[in-house]
Protein backbone atom coordinates (compact mmCIF):
# COMPACT_ATOMS: atom_id res chain seq x y z
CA UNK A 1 -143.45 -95.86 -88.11
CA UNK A 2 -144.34 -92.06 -86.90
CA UNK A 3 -142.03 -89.27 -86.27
CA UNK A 4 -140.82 -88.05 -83.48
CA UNK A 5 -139.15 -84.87 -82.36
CA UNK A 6 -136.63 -84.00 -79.85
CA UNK A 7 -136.45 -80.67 -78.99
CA UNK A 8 -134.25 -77.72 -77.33
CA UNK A 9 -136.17 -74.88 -75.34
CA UNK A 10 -134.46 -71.76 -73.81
CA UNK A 11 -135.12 -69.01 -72.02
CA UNK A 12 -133.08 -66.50 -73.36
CA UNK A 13 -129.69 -66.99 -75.37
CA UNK A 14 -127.65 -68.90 -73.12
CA UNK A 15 -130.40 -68.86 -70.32
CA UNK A 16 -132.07 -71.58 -69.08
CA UNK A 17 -132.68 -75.06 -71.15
CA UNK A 18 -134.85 -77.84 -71.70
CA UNK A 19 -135.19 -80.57 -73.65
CA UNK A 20 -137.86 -82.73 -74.29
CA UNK A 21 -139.33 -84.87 -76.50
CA UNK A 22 -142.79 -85.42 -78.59
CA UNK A 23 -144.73 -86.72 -81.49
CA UNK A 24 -146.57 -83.18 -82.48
CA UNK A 25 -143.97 -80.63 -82.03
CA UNK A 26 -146.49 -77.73 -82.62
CA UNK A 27 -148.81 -79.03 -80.02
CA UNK A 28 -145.98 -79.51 -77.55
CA UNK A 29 -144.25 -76.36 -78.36
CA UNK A 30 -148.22 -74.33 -78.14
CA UNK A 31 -148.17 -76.17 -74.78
CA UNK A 32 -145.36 -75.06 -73.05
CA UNK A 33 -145.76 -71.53 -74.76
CA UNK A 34 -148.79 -71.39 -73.09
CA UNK A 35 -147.99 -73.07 -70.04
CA UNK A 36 -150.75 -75.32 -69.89
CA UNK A 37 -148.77 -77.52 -68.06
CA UNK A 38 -146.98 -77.02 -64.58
CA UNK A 39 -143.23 -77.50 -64.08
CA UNK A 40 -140.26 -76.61 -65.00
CA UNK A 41 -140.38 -74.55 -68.11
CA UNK A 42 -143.05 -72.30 -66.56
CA UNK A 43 -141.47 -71.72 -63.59
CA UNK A 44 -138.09 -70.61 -65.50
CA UNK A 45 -140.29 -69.02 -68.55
CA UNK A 46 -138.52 -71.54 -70.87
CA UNK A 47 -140.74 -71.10 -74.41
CA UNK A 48 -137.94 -70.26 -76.71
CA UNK A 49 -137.93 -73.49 -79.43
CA UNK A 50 -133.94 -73.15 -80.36
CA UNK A 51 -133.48 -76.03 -81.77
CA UNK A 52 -134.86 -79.69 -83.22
CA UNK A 53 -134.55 -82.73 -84.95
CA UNK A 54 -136.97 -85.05 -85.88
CA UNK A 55 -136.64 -88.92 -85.05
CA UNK A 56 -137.79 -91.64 -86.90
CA UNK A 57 -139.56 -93.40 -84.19
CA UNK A 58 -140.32 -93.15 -80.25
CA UNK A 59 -137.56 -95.25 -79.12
CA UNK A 60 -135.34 -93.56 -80.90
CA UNK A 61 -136.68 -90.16 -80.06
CA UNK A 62 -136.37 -91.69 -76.40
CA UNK A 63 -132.74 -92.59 -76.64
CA UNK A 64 -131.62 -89.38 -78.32
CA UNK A 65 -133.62 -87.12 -75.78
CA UNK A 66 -131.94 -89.35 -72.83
CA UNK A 67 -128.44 -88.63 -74.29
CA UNK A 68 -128.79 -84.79 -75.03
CA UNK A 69 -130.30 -84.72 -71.10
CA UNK A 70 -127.20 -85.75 -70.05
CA UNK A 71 -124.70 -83.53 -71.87
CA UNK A 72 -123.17 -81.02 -70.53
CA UNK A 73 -124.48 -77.88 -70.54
CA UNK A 74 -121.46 -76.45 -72.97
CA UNK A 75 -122.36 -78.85 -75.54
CA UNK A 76 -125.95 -78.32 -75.54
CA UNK A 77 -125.26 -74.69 -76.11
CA UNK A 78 -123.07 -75.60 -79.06
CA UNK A 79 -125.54 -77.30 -80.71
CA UNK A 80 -127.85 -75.03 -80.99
CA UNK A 81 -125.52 -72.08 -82.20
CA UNK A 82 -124.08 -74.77 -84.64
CA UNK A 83 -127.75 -74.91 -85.97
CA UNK A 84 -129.23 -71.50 -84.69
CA UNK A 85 -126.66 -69.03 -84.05
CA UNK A 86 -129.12 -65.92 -83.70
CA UNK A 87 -130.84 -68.25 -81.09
CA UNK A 88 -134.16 -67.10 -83.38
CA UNK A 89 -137.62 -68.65 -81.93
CA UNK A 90 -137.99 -71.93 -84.85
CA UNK A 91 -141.43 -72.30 -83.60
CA UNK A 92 -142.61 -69.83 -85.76
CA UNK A 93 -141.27 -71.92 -88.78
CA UNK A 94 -142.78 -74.81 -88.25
CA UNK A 95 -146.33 -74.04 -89.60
């Protein structure tokens, strides 16, 4: 078994979100800081990691990503103040 991350991007606080999932969080999170991929976190300038939680395994990672894509908006937000009130940038902790 490997671990997996699921992750929370924004914007700004309260601006625009994504969430995503991957198996190197500090390559993923380098990616989309650097928009080396097209879509929608470049064209919304979403590079803010707020928030994370590691999985144990891909289909978990899978299943918890599908669930937090689905939650409203509201609730998303609340779980990232619950763990990241200032809304601080984690991707500088993770090294």
């Amino acid at each position: 078994m490997s671990d997996y991350y699921v992750y929370i991007l924004a914007s700004r606080k309260k601006g625009a979100l994504y969430v995503g999932m991957a198996k190197n969080l500090n390559r993923r999170i380098f990616e989309h800081k650097n928009e080396i991929w097209d879509g929608f976190t470049q064209k919304y300038k979403i590079k803010k990691l707020v928030y994370y939680e590691k999985c144990e395994d891909k289909k978990t990672a899978g299943m918890r990503e599908r669930q937090l894509k689905r939650w409203r908006r509201a609730w998303k937000i609340e779980l990232v103040e619950k763990h990241n009130s200032d809304w601080k940038d984690l991707y500088f902790d993770l090294n």
